[in-house]
N, C-alpha and C. Protein backbone atom coordinates (compact mmCIF):
# COMPACT_ATOMS: atom_id res chain seq x y z
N UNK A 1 184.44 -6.58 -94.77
CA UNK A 1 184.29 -6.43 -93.34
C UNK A 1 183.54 -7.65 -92.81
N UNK A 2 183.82 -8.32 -91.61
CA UNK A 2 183.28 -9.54 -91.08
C UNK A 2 181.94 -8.96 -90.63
N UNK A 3 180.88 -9.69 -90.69
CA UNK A 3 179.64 -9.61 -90.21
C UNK A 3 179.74 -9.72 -88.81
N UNK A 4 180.68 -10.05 -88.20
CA UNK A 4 180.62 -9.62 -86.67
C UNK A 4 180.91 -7.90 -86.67
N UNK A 5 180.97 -7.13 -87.39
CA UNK A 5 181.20 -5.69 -87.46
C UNK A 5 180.39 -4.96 -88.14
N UNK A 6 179.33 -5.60 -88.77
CA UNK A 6 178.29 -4.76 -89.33
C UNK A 6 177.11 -4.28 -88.49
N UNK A 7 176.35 -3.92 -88.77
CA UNK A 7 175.14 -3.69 -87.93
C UNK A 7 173.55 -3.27 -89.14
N UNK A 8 173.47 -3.98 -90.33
CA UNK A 8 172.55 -3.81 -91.10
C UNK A 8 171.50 -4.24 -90.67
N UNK A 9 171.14 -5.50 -90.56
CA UNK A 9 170.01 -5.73 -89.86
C UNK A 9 170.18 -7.08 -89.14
N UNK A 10 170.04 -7.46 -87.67
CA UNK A 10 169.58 -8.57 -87.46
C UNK A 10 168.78 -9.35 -87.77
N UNK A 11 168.15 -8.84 -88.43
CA UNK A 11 166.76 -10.06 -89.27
C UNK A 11 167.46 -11.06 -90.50
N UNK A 12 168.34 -10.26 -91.24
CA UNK A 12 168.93 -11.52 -92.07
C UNK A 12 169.45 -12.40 -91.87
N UNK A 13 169.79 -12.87 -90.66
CA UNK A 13 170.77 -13.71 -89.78
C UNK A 13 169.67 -14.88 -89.36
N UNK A 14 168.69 -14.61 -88.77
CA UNK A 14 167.70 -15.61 -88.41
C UNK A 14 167.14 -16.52 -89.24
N UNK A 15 167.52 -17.37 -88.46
CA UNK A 15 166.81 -18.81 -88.69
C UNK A 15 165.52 -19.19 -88.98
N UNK A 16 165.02 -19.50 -89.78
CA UNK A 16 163.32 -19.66 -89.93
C UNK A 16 163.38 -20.56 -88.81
N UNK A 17 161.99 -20.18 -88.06
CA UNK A 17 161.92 -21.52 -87.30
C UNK A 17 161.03 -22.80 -87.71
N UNK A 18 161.58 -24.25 -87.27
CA UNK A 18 160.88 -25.30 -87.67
C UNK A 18 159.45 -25.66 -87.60
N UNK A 19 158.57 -26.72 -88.31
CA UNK A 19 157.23 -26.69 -88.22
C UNK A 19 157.28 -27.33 -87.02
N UNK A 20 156.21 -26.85 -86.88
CA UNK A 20 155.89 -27.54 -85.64
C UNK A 20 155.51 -29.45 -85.29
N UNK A 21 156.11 -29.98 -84.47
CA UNK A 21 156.34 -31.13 -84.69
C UNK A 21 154.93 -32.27 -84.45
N UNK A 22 154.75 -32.96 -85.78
CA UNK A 22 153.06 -33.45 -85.56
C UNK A 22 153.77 -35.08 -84.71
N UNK A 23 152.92 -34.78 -83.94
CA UNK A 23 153.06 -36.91 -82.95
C UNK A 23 152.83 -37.67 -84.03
N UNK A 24 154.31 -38.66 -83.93
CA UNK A 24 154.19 -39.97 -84.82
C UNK A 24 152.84 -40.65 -83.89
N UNK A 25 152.35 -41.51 -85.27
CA UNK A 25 151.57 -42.52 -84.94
C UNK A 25 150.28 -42.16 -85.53
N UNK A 26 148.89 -43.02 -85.44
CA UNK A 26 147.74 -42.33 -85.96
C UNK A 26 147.10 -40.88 -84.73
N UNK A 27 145.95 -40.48 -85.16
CA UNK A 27 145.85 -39.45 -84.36
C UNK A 27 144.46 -39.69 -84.32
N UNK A 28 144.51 -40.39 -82.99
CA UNK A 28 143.11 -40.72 -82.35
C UNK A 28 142.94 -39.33 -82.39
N UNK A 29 141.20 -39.01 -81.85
CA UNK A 29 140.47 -38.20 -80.62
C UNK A 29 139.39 -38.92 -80.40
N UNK A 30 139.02 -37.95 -79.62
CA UNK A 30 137.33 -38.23 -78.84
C UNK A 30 136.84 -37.04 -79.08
N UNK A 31 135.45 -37.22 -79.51
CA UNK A 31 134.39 -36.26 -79.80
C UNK A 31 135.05 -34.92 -79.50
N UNK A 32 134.87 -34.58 -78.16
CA UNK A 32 135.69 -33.58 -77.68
C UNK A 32 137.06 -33.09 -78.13
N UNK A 33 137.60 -33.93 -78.47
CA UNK A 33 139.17 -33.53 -79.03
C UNK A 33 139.50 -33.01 -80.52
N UNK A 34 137.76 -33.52 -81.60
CA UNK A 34 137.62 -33.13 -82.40
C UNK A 34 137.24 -31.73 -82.44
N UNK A 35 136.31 -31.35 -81.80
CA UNK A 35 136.03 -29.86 -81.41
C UNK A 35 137.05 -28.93 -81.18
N UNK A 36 137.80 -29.43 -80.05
CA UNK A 36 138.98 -28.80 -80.07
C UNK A 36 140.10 -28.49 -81.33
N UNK A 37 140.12 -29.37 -82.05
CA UNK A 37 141.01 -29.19 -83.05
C UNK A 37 140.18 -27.84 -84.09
N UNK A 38 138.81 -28.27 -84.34
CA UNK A 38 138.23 -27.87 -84.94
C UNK A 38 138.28 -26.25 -84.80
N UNK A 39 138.37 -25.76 -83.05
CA UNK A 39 138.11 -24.31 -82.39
C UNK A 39 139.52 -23.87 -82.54
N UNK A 40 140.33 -24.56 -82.17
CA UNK A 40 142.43 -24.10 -82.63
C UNK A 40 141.95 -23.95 -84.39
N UNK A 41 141.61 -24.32 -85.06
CA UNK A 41 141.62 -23.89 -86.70
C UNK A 41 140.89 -22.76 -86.95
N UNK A 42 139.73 -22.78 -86.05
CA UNK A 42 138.83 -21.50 -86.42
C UNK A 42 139.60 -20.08 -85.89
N UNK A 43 140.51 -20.52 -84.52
CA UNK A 43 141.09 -19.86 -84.22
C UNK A 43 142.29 -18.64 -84.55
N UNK A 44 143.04 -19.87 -85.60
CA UNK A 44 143.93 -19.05 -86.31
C UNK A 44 143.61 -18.53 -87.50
N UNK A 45 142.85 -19.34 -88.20
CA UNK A 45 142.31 -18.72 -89.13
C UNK A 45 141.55 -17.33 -89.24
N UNK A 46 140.87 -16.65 -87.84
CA UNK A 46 140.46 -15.51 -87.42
C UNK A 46 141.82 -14.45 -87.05
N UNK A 47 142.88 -15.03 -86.13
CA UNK A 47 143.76 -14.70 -86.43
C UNK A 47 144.73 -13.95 -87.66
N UNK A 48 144.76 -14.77 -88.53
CA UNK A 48 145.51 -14.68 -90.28
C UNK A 48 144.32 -13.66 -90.55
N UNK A 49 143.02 -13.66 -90.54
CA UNK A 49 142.43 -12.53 -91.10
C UNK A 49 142.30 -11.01 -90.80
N UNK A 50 142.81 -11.26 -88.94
CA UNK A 50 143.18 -9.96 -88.58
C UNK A 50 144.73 -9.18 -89.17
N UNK A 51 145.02 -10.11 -89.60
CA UNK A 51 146.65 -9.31 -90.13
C UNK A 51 147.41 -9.17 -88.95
N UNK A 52 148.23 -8.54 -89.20
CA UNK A 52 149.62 -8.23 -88.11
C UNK A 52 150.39 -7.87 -88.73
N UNK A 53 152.05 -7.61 -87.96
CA UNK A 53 152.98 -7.75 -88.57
C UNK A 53 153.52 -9.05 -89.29
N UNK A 54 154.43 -8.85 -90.31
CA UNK A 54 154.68 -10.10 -90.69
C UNK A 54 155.35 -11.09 -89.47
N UNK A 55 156.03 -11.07 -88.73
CA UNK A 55 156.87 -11.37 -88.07
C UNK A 55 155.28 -12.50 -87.25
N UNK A 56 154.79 -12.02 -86.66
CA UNK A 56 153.47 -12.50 -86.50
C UNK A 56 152.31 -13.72 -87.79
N UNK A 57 152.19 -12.99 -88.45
CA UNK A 57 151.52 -13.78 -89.42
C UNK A 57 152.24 -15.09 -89.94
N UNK A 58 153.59 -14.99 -89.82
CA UNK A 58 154.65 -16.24 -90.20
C UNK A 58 154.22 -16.91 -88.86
N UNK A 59 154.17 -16.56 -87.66
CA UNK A 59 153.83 -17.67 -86.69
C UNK A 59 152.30 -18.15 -86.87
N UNK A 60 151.18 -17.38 -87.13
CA UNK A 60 149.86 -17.70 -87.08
C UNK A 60 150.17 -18.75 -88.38
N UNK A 61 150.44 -18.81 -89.54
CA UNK A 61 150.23 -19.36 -90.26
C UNK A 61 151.13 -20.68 -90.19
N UNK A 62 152.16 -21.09 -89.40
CA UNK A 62 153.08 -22.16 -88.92
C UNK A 62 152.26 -22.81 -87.95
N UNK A 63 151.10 -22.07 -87.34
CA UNK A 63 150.16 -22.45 -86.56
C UNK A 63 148.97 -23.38 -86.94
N UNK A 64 148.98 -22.28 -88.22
CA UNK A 64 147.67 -22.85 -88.76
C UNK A 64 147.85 -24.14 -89.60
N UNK A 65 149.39 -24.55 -90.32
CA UNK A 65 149.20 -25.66 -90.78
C UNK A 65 149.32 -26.70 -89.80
N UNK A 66 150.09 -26.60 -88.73
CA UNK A 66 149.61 -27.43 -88.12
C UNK A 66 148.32 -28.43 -87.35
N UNK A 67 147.48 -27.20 -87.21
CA UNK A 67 146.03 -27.69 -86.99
C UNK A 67 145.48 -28.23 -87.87
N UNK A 68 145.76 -27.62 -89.45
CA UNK A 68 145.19 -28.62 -90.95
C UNK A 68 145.40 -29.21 -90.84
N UNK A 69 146.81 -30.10 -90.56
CA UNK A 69 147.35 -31.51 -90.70
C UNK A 69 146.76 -32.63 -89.30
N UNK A 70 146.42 -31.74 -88.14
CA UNK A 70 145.83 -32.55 -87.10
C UNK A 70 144.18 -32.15 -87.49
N UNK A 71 143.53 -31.76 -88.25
CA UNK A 71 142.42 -31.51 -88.59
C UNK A 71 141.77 -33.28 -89.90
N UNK A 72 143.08 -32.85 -90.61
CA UNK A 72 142.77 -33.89 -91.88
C UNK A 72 142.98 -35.19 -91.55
N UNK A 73 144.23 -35.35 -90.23
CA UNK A 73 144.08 -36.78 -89.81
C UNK A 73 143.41 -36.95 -89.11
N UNK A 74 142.66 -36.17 -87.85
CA UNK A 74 141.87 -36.67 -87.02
C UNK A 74 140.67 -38.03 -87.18
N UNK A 75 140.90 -39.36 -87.11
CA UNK A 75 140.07 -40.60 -86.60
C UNK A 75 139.28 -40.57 -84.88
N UNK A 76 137.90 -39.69 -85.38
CA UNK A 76 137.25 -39.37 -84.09
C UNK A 76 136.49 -41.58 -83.86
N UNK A 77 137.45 -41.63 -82.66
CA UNK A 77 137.19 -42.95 -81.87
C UNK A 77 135.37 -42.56 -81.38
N UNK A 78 134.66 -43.94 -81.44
CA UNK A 78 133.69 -43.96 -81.13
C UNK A 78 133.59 -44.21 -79.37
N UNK A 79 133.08 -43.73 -78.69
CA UNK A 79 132.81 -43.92 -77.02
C UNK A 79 132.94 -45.18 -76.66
N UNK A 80 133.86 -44.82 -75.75
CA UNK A 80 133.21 -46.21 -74.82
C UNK A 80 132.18 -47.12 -74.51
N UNK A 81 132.23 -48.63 -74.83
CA UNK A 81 131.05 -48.79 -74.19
C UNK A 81 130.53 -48.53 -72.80
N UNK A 82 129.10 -48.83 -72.41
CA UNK A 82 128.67 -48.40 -70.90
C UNK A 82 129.45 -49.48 -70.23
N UNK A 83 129.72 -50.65 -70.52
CA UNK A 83 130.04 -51.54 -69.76
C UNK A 83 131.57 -51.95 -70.19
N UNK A 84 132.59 -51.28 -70.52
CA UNK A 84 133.34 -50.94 -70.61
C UNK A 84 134.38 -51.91 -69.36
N UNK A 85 135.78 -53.40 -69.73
CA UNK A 85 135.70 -53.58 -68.41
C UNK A 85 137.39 -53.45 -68.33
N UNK A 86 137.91 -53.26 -69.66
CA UNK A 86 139.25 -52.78 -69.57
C UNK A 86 140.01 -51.58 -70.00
N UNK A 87 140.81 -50.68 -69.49
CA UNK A 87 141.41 -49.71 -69.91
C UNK A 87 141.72 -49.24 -71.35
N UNK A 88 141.09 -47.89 -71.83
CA UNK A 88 141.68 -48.16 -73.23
C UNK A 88 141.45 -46.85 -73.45
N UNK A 89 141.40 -46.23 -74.97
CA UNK A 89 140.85 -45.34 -75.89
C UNK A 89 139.84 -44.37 -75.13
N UNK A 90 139.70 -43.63 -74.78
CA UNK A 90 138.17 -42.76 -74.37
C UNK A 90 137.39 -43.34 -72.75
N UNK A 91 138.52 -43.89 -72.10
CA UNK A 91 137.95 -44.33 -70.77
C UNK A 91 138.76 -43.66 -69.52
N UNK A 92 138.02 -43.72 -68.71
CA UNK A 92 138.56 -43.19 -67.61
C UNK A 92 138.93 -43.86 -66.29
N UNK A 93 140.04 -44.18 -66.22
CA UNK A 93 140.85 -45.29 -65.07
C UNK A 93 140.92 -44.45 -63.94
N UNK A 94 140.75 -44.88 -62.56
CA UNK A 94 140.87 -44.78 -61.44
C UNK A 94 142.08 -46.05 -60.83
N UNK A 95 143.13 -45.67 -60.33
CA UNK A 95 144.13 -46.48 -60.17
C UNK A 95 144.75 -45.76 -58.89
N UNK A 96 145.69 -46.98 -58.38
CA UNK A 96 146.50 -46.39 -57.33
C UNK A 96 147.76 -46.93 -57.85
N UNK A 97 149.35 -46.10 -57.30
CA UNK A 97 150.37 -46.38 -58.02
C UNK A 97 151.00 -46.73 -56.35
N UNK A 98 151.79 -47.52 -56.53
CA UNK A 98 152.44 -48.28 -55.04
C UNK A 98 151.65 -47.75 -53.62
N UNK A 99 150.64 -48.41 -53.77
CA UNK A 99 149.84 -48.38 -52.80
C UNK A 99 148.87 -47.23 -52.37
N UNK A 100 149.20 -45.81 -53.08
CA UNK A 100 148.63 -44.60 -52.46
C UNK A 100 147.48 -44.27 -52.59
N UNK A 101 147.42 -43.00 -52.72
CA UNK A 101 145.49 -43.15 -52.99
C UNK A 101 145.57 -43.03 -54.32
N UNK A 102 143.99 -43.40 -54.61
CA UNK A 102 143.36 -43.38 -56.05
C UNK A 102 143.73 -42.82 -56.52
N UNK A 103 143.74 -42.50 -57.76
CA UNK A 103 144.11 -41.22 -59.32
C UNK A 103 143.09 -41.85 -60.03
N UNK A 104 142.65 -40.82 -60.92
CA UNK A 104 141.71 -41.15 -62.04
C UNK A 104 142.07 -40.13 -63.20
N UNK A 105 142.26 -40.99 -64.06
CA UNK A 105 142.72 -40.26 -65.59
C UNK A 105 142.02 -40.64 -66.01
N UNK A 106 141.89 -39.71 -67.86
CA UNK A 106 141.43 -40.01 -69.07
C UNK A 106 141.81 -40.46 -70.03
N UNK A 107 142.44 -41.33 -70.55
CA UNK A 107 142.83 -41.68 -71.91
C UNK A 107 142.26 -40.63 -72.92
N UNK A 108 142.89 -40.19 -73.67
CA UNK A 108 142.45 -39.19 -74.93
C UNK A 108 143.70 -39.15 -76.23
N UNK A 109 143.29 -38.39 -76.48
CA UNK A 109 144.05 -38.24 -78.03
C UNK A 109 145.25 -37.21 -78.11
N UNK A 110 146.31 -37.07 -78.29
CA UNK A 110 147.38 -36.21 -77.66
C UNK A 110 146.90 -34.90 -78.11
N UNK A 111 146.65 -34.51 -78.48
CA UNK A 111 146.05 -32.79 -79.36
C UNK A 111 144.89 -32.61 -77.19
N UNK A 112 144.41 -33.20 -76.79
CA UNK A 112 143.36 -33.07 -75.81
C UNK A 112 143.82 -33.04 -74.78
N UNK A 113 145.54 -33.84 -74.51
CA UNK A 113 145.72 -34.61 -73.62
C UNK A 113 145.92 -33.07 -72.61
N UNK A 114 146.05 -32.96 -71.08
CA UNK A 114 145.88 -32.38 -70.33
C UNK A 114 146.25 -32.87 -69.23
N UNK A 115 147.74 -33.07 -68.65
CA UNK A 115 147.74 -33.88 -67.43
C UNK A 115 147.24 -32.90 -65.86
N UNK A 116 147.18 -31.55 -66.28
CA UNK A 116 146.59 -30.98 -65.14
C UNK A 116 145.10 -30.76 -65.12
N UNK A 117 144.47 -31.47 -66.00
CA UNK A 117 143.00 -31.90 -65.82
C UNK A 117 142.67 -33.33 -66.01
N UNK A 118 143.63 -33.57 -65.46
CA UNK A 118 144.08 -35.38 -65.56
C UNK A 118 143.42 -36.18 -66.87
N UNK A 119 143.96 -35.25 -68.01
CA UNK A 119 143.51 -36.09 -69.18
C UNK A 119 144.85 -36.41 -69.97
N UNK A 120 145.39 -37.80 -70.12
CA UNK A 120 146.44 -38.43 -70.70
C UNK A 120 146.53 -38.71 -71.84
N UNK A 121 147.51 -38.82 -73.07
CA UNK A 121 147.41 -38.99 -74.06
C UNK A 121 147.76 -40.66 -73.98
N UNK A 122 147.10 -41.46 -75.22
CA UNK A 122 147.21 -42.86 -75.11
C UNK A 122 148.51 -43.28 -75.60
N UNK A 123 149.44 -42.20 -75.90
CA UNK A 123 150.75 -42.68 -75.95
C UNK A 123 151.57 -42.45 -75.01
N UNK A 124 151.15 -42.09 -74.43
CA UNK A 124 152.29 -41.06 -72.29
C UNK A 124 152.51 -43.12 -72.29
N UNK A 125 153.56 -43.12 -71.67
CA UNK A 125 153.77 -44.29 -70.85
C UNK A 125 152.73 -44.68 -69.86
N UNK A 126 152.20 -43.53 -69.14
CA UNK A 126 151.12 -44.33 -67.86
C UNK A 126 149.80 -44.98 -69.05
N UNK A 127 149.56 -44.49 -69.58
CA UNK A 127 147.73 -44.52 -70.26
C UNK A 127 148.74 -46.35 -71.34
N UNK A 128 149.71 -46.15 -71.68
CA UNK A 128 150.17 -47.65 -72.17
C UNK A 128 150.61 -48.26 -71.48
N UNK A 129 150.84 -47.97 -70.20
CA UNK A 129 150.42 -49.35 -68.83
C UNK A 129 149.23 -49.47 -68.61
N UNK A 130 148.62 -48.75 -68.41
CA UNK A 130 147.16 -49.14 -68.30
C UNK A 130 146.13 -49.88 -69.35
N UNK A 131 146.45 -49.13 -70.80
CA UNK A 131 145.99 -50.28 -71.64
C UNK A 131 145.36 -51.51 -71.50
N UNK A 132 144.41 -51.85 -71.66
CA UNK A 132 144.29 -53.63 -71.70
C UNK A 132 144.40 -53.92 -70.08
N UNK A 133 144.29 -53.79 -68.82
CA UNK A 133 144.18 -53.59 -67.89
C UNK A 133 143.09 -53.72 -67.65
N UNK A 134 142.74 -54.24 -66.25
CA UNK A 134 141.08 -54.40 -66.17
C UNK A 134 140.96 -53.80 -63.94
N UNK A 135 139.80 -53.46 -64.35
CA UNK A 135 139.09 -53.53 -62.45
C UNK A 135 140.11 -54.79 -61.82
N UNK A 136 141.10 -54.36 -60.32
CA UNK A 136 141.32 -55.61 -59.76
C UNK A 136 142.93 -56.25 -60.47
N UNK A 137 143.47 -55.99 -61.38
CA UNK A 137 144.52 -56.43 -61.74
C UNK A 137 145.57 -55.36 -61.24
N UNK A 138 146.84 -55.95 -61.40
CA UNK A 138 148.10 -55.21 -60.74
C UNK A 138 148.79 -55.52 -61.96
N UNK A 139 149.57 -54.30 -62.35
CA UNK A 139 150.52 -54.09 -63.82
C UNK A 139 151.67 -53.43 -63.12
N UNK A 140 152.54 -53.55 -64.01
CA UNK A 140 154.08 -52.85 -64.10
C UNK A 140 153.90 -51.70 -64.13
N UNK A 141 154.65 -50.80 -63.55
CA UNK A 141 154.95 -49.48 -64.01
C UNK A 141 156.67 -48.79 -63.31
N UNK A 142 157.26 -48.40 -64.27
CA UNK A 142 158.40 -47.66 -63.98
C UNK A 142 159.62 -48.49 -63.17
N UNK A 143 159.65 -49.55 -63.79
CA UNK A 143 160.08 -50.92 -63.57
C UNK A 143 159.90 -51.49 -62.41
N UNK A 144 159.20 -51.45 -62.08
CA UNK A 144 158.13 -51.91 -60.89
C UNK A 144 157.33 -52.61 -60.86
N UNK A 145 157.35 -54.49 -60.38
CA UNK A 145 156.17 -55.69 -60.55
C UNK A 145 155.05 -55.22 -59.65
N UNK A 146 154.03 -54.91 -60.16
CA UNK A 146 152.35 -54.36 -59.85
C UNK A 146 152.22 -53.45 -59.05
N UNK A 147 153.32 -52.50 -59.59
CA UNK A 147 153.08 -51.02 -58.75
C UNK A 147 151.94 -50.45 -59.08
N UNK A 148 150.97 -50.55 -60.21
CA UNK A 148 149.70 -50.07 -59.94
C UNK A 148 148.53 -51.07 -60.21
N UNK A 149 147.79 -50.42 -59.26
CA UNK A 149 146.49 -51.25 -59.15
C UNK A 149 144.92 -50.71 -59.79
N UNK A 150 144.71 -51.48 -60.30
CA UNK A 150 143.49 -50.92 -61.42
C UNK A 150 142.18 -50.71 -60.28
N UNK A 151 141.71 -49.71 -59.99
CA UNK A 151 140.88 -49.25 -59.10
C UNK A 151 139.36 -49.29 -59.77
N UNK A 152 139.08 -48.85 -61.06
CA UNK A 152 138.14 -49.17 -61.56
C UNK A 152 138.07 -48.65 -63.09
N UNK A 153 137.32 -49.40 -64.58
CA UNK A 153 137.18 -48.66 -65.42
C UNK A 153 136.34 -48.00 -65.96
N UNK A 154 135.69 -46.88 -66.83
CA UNK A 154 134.27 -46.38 -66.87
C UNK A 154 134.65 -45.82 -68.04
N UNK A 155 133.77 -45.30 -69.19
CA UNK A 155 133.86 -44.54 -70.09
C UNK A 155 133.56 -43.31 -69.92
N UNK A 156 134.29 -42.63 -70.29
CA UNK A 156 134.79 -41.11 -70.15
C UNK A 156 133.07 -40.17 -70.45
N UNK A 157 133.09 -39.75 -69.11
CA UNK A 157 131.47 -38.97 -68.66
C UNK A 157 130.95 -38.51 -69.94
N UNK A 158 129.53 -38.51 -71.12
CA UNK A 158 129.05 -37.52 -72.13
C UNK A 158 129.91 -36.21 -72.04
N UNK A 159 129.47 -35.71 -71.22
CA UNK A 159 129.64 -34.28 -70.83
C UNK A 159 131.13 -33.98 -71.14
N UNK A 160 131.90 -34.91 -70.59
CA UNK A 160 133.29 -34.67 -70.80
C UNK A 160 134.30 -35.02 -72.04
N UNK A 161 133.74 -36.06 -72.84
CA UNK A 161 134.28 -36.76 -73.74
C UNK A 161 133.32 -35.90 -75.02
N UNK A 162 131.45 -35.91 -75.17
CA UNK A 162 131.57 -35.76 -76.20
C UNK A 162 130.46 -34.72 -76.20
């Protein structure tokens, strides 16, 4: 009889699902981003000890290696300096993009990144236009000659970074 006519179980049919996909490249953070990784591990790991169904525990634990593997690579970047005068790693740019008002992002580490708390990962396209960028210069963006303008650079507030 064709398996389009059985009805034993839908569960044998399913697909494991894939790991979860780690960002090529090294894996900056900032102080802060280490914590974070650190609180997602403690997390699931409290998780896996509460049990569940299996169906559950296969996701906590697809969870949890992922955080090991962003746990074991994590390279926590040292702060900004105070005097900090070009865009980079752990700083925080204030820019305008074709003329409008200011924006101010964070450069961070993709595990942190947050564009609705305007924190960018240093691989997003904007945070690698900005790169190497200084107070006062005009760069490319989105094939656009000096659609943004570097408004100012600073290292990313204690409080916020570490």
């Amino acid at each position: 009889m064709s398996v389009a006519f059985r009805r034993d179980s839908d569960e044998e049919h399913l697909e494991p699902r894939p790991e979860l996909p780690v960002p090529p490249g090294p894996n900056l953070v900032t102080a802060r981003g280490a914590r974070m990784i650190e609180a997602r591990v403690a997390e699931f790991e409290a998780a896996l000890a509460a049990g569940g169904n299996e169906e559950a525990v296969k996701a906590i634990k697809r969870d949890l290696r992922y955080w090991h593997v962003r746990r074991a690579t994590a390279r926590v970047m040292p702060p900004a300096a105070p005097d900090v005068e070009e865009a980079a790693f752990g700083t925080r740019v204030t820019y305008a993009l074709n003329g409008g008002a200011a924006q101010t992002v964070d450069i961070v580490g993709a595990d942190e990144a947050d564009p609705a708390e305007r924190r960018i990962a240093f691989t997003a396209p904007l945070a690698r236009a900005l790169i190497g960028a200084g107070e006062g210069e005009r760069i490319d963006f989105g094939g656009k000659a000096g659609a943004i303008e570097i408004v100012a650079v600073a290292p990313i507030a204690e409080d916020d970074a570490g």
